[in-house]
PDB file of N, CA and C in Angstrom:
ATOM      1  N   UNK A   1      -1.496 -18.521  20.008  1.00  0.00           N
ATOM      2  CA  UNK A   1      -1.378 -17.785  18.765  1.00  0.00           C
ATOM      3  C   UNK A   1      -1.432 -16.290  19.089  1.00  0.00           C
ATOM      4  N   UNK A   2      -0.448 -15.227  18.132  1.00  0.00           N
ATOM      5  CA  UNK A   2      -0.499 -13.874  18.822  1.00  0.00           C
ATOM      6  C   UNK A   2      -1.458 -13.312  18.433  1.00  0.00           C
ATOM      7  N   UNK A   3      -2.141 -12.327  18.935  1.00  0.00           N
ATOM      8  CA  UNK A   3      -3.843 -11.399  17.911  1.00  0.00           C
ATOM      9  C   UNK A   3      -2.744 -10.736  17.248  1.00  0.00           C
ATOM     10  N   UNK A   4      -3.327 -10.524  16.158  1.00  0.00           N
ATOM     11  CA  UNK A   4      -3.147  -9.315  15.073  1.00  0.00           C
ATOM     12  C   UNK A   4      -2.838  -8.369  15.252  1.00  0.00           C
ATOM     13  N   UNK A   5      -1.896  -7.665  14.560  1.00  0.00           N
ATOM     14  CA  UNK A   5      -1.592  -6.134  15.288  1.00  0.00           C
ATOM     15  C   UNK A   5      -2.694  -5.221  15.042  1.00  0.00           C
ATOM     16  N   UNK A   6      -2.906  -4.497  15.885  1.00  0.00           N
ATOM     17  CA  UNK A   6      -4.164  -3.335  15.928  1.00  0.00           C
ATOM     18  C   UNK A   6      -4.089  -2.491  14.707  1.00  0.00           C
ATOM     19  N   UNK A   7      -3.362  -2.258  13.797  1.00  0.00           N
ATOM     20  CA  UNK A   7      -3.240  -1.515  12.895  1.00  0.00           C
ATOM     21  C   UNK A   7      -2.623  -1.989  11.327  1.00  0.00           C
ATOM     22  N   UNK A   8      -3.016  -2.120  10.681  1.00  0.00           N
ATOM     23  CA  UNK A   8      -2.073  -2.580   9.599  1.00  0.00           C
ATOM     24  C   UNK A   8      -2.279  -0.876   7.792  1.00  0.00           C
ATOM     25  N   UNK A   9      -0.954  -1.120   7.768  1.00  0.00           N
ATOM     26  CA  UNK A   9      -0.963  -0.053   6.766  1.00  0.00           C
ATOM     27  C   UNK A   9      -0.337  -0.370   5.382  1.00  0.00           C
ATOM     28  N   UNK A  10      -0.826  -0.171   4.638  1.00  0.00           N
ATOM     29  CA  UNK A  10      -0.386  -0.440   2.756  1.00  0.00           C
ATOM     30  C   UNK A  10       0.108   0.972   2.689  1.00  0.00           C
ATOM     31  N   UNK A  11       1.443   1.209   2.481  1.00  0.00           N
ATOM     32  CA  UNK A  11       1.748   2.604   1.805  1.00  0.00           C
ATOM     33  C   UNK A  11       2.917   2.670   0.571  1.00  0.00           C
ATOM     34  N   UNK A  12       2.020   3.342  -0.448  1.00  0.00           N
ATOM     35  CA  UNK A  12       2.797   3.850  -1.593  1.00  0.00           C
ATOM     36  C   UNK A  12       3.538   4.763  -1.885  1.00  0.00           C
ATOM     37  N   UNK A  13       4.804   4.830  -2.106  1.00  0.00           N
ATOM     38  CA  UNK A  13       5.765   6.325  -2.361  1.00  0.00           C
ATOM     39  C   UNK A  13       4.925   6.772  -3.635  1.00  0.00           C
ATOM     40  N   UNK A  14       4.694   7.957  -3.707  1.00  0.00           N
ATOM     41  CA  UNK A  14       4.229   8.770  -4.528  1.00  0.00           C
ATOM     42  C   UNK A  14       5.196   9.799  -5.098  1.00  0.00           C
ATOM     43  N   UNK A  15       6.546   9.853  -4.409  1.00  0.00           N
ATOM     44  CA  UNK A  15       7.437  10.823  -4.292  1.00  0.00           C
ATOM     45  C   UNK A  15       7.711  11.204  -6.010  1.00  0.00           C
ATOM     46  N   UNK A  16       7.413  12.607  -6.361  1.00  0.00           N
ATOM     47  CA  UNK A  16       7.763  12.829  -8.084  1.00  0.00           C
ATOM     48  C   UNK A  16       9.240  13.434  -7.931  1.00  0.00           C
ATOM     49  N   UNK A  17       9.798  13.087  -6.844  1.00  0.00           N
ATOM     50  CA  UNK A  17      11.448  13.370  -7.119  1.00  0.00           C
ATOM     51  C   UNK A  17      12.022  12.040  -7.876  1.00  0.00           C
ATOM     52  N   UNK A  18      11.589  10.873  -7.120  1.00  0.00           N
ATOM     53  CA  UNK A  18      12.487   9.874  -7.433  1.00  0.00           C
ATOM     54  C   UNK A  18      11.459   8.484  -7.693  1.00  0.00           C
ATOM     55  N   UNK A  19      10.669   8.096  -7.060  1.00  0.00           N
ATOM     56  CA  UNK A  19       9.416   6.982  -7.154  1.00  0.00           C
ATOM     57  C   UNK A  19       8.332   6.835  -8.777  1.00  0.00           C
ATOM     58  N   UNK A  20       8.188   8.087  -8.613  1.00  0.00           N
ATOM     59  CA  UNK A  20       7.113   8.805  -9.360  1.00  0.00           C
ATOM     60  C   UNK A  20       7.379   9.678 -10.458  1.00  0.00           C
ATOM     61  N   UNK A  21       8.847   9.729 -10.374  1.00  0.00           N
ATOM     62  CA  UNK A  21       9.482  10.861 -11.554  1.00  0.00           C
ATOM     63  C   UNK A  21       9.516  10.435 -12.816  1.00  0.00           C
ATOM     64  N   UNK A  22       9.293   9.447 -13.560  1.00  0.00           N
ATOM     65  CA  UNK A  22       8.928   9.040 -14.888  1.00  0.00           C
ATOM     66  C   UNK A  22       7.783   8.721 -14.874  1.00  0.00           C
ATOM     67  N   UNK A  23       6.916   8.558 -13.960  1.00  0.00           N
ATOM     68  CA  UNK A  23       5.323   8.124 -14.100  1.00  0.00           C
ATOM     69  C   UNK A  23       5.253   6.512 -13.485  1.00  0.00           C
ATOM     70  N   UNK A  24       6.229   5.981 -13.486  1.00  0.00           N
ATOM     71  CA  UNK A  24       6.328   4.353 -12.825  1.00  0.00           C
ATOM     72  C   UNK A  24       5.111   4.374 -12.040  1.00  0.00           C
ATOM     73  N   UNK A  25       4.750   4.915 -10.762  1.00  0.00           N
ATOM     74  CA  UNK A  25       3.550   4.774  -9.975  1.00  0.00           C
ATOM     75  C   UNK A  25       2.094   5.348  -9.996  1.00  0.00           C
ATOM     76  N   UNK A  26       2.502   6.200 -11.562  1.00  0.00           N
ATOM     77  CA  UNK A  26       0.732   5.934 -11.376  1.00  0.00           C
ATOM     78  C   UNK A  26       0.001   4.516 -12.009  1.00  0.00           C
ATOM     79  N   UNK A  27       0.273   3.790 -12.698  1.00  0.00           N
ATOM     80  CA  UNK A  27      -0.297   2.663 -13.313  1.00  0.00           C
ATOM     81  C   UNK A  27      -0.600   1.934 -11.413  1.00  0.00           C
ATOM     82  N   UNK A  28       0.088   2.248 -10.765  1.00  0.00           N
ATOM     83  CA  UNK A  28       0.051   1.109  -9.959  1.00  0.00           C
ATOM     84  C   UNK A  28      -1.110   1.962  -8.892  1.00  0.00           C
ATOM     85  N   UNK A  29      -0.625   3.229  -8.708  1.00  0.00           N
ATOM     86  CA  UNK A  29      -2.241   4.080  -7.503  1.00  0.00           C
ATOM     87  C   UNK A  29      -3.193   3.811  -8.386  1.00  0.00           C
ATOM     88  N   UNK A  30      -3.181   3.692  -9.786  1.00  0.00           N
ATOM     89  CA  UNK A  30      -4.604   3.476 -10.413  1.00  0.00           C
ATOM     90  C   UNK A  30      -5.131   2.226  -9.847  1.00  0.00           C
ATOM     91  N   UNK A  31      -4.521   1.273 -10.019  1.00  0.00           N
ATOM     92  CA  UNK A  31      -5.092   0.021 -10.148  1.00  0.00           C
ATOM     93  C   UNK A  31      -5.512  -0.265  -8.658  1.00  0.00           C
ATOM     94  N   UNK A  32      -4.656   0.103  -7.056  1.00  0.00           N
ATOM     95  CA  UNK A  32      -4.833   0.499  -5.818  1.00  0.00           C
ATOM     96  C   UNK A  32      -6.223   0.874  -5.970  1.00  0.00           C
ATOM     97  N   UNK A  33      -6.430   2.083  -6.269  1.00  0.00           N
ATOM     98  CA  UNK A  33      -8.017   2.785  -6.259  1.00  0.00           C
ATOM     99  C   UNK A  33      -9.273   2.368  -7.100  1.00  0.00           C
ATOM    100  N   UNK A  34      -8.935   1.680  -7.867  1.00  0.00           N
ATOM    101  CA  UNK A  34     -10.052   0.680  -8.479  1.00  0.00           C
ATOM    102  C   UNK A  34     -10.361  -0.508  -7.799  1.00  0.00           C
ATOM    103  N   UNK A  35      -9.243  -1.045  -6.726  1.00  0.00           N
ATOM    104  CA  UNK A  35      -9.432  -2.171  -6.143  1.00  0.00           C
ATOM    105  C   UNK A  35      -9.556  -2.118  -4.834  1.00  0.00           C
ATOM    106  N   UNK A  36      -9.319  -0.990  -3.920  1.00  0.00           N
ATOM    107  CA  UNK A  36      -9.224  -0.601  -2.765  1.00  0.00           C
ATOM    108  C   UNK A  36     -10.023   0.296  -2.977  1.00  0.00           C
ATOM    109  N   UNK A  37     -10.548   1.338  -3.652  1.00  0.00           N
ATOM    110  CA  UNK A  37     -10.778   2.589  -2.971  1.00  0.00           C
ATOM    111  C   UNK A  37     -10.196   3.822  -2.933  1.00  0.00           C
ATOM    112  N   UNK A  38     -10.328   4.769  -3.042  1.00  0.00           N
ATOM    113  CA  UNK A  38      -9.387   5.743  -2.622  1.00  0.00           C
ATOM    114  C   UNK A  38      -8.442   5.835  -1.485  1.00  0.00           C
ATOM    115  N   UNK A  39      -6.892   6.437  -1.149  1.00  0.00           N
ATOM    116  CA  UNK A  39      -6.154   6.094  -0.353  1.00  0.00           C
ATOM    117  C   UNK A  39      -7.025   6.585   0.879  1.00  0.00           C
ATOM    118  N   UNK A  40      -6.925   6.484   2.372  1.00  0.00           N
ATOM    119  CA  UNK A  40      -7.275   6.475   3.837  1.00  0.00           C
ATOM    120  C   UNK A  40      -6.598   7.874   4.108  1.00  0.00           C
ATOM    121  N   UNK A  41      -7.416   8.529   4.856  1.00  0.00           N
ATOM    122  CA  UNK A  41      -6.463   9.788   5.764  1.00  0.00           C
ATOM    123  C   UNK A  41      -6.321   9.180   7.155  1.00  0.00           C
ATOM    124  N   UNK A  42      -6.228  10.408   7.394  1.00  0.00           N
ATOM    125  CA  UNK A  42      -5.201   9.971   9.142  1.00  0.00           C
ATOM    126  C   UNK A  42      -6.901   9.874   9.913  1.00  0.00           C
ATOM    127  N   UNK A  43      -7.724  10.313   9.627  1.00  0.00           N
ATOM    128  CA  UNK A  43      -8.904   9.983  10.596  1.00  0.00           C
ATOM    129  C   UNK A  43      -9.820   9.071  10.079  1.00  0.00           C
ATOM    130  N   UNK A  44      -9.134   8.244   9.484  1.00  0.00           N
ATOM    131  CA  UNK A  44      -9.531   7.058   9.280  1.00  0.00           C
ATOM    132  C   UNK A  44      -9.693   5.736  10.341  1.00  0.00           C
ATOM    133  N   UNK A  45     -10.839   5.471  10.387  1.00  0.00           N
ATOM    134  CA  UNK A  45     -11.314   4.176  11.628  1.00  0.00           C
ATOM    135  C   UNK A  45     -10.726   2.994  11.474  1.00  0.00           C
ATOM    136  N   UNK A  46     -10.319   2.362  10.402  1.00  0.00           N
ATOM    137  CA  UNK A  46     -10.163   1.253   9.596  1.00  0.00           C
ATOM    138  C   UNK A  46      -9.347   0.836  10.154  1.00  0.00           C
ATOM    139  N   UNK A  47      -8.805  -0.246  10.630  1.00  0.00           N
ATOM    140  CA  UNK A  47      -7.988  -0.872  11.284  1.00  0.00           C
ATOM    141  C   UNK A  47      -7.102  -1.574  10.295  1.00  0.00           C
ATOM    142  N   UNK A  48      -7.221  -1.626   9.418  1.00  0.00           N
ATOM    143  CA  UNK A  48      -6.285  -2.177   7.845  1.00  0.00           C
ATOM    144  C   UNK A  48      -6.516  -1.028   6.498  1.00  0.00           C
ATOM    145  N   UNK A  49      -5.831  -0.153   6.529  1.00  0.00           N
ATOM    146  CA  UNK A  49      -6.262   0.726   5.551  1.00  0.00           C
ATOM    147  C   UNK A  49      -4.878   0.858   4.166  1.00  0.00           C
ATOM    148  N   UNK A  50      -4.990   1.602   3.415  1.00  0.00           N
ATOM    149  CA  UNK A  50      -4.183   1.795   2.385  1.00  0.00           C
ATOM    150  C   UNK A  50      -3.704   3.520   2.128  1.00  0.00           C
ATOM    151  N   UNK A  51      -2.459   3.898   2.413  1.00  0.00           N
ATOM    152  CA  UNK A  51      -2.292   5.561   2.131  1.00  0.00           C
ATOM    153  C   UNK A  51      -1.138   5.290   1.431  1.00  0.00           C
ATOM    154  N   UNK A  52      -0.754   6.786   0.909  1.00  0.00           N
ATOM    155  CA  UNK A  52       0.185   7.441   0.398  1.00  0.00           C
ATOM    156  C   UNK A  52       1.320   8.126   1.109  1.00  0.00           C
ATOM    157  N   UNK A  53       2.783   8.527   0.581  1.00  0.00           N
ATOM    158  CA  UNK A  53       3.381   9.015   0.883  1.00  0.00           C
ATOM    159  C   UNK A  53       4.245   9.689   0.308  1.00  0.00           C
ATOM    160  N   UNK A  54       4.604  11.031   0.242  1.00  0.00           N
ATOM    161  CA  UNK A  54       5.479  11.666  -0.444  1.00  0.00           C
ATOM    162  C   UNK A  54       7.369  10.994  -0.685  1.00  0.00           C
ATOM    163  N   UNK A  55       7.434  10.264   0.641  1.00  0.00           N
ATOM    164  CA  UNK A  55       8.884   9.477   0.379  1.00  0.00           C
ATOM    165  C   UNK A  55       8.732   8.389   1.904  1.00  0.00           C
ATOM    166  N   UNK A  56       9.146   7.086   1.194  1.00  0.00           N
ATOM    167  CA  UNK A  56       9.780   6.257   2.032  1.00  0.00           C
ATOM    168  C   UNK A  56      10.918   5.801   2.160  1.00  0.00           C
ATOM    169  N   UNK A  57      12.329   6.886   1.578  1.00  0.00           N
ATOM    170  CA  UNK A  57      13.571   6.650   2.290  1.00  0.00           C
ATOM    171  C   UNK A  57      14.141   5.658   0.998  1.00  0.00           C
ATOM    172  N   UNK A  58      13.354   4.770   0.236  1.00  0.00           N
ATOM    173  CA  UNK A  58      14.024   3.897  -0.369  1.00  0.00           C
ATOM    174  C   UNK A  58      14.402   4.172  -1.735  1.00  0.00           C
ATOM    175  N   UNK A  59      14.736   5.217  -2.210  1.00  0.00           N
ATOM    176  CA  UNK A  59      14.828   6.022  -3.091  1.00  0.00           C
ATOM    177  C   UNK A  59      15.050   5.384  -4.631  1.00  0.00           C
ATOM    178  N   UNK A  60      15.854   4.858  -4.328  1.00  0.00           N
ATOM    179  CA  UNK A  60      16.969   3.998  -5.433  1.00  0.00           C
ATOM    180  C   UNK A  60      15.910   2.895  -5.952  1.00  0.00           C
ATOM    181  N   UNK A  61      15.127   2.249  -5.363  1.00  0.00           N
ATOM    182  CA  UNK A  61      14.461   1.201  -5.176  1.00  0.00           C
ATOM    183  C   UNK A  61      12.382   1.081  -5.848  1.00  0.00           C
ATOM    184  N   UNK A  62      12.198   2.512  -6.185  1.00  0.00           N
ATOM    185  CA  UNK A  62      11.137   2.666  -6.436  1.00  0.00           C
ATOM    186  C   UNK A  62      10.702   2.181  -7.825  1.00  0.00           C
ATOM    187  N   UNK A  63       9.421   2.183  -8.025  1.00  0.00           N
ATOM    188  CA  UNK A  63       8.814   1.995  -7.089  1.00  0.00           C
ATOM    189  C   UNK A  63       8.577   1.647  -5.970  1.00  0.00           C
ATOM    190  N   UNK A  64       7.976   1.967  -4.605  1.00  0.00           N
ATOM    191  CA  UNK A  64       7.528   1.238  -3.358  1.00  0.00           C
ATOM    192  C   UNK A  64       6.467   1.253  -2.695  1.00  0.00           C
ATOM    193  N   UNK A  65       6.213   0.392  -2.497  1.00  0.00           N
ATOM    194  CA  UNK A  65       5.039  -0.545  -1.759  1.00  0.00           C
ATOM    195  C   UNK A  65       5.732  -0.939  -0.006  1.00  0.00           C
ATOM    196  N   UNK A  66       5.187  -0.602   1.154  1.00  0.00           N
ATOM    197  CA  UNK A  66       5.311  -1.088   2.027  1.00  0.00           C
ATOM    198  C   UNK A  66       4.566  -1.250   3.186  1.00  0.00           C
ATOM    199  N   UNK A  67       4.479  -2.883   4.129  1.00  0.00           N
ATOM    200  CA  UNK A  67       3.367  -2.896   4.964  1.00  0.00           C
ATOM    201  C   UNK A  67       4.006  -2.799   6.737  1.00  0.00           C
ATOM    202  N   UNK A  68       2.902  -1.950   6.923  1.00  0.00           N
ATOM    203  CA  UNK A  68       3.807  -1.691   8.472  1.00  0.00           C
ATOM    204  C   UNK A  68       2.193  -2.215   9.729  1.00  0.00           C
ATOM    205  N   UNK A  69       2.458  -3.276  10.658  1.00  0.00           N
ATOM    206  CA  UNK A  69       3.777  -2.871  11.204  1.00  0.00           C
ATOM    207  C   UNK A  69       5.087  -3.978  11.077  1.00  0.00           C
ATOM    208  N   UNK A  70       5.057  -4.408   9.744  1.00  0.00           N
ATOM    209  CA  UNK A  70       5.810  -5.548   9.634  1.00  0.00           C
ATOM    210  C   UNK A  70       7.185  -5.489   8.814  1.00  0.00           C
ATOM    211  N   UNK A  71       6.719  -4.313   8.449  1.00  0.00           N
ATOM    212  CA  UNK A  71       7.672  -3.655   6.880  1.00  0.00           C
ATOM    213  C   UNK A  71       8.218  -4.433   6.173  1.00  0.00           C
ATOM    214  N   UNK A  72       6.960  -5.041   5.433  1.00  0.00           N
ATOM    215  CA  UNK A  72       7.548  -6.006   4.280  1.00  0.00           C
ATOM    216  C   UNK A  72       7.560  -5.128   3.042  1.00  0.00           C
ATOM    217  N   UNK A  73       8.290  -4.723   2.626  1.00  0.00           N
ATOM    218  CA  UNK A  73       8.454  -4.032   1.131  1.00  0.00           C
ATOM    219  C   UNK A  73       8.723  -4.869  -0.128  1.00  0.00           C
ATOM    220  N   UNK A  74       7.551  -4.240  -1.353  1.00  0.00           N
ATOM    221  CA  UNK A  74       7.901  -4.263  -2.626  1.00  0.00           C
ATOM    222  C   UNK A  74       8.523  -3.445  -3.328  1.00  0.00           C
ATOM    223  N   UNK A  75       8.937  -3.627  -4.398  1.00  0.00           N
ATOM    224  CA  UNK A  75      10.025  -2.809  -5.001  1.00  0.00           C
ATOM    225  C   UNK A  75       9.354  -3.004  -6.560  1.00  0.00           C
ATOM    226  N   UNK A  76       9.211  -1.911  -7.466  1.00  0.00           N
ATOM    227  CA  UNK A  76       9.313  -1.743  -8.695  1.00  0.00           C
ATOM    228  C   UNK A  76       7.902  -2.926  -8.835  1.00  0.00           C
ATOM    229  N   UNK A  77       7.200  -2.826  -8.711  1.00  0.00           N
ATOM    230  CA  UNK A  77       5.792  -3.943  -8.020  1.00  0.00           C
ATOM    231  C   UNK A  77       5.202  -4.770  -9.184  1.00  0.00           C
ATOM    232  N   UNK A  78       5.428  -5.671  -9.903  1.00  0.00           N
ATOM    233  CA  UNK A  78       4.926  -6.209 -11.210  1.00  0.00           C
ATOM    234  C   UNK A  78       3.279  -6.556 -10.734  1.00  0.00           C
ATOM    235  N   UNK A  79       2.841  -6.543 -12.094  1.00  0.00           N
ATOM    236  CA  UNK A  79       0.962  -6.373 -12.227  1.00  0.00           C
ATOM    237  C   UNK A  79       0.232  -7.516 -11.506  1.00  0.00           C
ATOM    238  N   UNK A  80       1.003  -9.121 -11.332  1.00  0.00           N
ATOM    239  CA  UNK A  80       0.982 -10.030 -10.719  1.00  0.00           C
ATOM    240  C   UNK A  80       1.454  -9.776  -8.937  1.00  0.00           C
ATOM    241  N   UNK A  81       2.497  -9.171  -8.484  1.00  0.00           N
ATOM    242  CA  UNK A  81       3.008  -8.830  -7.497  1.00  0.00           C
ATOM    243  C   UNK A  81       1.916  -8.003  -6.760  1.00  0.00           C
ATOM    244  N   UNK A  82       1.165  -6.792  -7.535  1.00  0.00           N
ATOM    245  CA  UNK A  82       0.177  -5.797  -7.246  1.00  0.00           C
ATOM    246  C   UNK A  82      -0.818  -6.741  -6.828  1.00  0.00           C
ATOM    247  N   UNK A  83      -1.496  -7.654  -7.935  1.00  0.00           N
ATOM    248  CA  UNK A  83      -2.556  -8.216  -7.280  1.00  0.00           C
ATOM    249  C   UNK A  83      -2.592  -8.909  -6.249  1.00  0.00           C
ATOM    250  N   UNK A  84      -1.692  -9.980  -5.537  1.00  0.00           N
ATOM    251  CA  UNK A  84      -1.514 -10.525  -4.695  1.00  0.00           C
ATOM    252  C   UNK A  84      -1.273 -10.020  -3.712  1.00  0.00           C
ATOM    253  N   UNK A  85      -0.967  -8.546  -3.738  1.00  0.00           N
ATOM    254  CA  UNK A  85      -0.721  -7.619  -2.140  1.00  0.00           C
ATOM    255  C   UNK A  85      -2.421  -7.318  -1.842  1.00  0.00           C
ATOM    256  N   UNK A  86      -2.997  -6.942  -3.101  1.00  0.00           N
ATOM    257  CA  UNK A  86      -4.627  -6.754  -3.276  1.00  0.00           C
ATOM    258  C   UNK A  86      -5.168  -7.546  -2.571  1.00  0.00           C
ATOM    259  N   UNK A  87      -5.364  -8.869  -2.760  1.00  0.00           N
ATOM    260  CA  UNK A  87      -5.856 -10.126  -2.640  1.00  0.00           C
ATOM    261  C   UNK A  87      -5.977 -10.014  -0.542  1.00  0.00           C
ATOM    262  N   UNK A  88      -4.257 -10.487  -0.651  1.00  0.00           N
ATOM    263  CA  UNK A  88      -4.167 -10.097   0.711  1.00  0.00           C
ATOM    264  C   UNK A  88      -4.443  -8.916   1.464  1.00  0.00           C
ATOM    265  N   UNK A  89      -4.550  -7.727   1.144  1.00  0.00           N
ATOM    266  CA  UNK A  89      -5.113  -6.872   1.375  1.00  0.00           C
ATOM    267  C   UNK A  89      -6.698  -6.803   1.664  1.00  0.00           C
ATOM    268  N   UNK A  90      -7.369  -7.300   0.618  1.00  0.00           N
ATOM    269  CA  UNK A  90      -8.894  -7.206   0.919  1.00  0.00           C
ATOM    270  C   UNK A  90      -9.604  -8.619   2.008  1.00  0.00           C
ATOM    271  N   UNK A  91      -8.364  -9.240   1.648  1.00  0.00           N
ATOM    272  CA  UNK A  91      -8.450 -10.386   2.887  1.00  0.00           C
ATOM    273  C   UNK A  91      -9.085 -10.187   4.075  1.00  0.00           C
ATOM    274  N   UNK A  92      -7.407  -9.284   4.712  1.00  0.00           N
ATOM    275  CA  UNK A  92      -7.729  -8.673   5.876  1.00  0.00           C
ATOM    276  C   UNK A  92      -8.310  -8.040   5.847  1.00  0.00           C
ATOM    277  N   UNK A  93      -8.899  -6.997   5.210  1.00  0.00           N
ATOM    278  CA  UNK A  93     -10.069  -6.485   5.605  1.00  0.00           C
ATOM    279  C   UNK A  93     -11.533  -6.845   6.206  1.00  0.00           C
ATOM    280  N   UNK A  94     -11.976  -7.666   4.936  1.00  0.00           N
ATOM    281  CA  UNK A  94     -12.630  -8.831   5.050  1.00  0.00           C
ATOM    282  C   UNK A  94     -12.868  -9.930   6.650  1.00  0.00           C
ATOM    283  N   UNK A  95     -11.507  -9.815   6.851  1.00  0.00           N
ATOM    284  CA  UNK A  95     -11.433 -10.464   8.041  1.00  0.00           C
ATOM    285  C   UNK A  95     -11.623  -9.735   9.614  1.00  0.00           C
ATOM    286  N   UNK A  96     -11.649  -8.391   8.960  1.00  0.00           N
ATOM    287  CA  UNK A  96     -11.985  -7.431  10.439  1.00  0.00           C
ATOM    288  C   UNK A  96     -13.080  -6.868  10.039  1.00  0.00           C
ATOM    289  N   UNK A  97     -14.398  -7.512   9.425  1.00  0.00           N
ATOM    290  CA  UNK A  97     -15.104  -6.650   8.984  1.00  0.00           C
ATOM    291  C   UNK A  97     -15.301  -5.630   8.612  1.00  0.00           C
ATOM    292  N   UNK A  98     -14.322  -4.870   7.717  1.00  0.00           N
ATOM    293  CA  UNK A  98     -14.011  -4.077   6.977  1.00  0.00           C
ATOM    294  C   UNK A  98     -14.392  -3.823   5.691  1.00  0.00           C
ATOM    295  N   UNK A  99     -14.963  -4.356   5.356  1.00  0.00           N
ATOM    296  CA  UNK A  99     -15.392  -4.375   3.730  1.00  0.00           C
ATOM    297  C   UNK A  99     -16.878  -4.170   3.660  1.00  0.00           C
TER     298      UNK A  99
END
């Protein structure tokens, strides 16, 4: 079985050009930071953490949600869709003693 990749990342376009330009993503960083925490900076220890990003390229497509290093992306993220990235999210954490 392979180990886990050393790093795992949750990141949200925040971008107010195109992601964020009607408000689409804040309902969803809210609900992120009530259930996660506030987003992670770069000197963050956490080996599964959750950040932000001004643009992930997928413009047309936003909202976005994406996990690296696997880059599974959500798109336009329904309230059911959100929780289940959550779920799995606090999983792994959970599972690297992280929580």
């Amino acid at each position: 079985m392979p180990s886990p990749p050393e790093k795992i990342r949750l990141i949200l376009c925040i971008s107010t050009k195109h992601c964020n330009a009607t408000g689409a993503v804040n309902p969803l960083y809210q609900r992120l930071v009530e259930a996660l925490g506030e987003p992670d900076d770069f000197r963050s220890t956490r080996t599964v953490r959750w950040e932000v990003a001004n643009c992930l390229d997928r413009c047309g497509q936003g909202p976005n949600l994406v996990w690296y290093p696997e880059g599974r992306w959500s798109h336009f993220t329904t309230s059911e869709q959100l929780e289940a990235i959550i779920a799995e999210f606090l999983a792994l954490r959970a599972a690297r003693g992280e929580i």
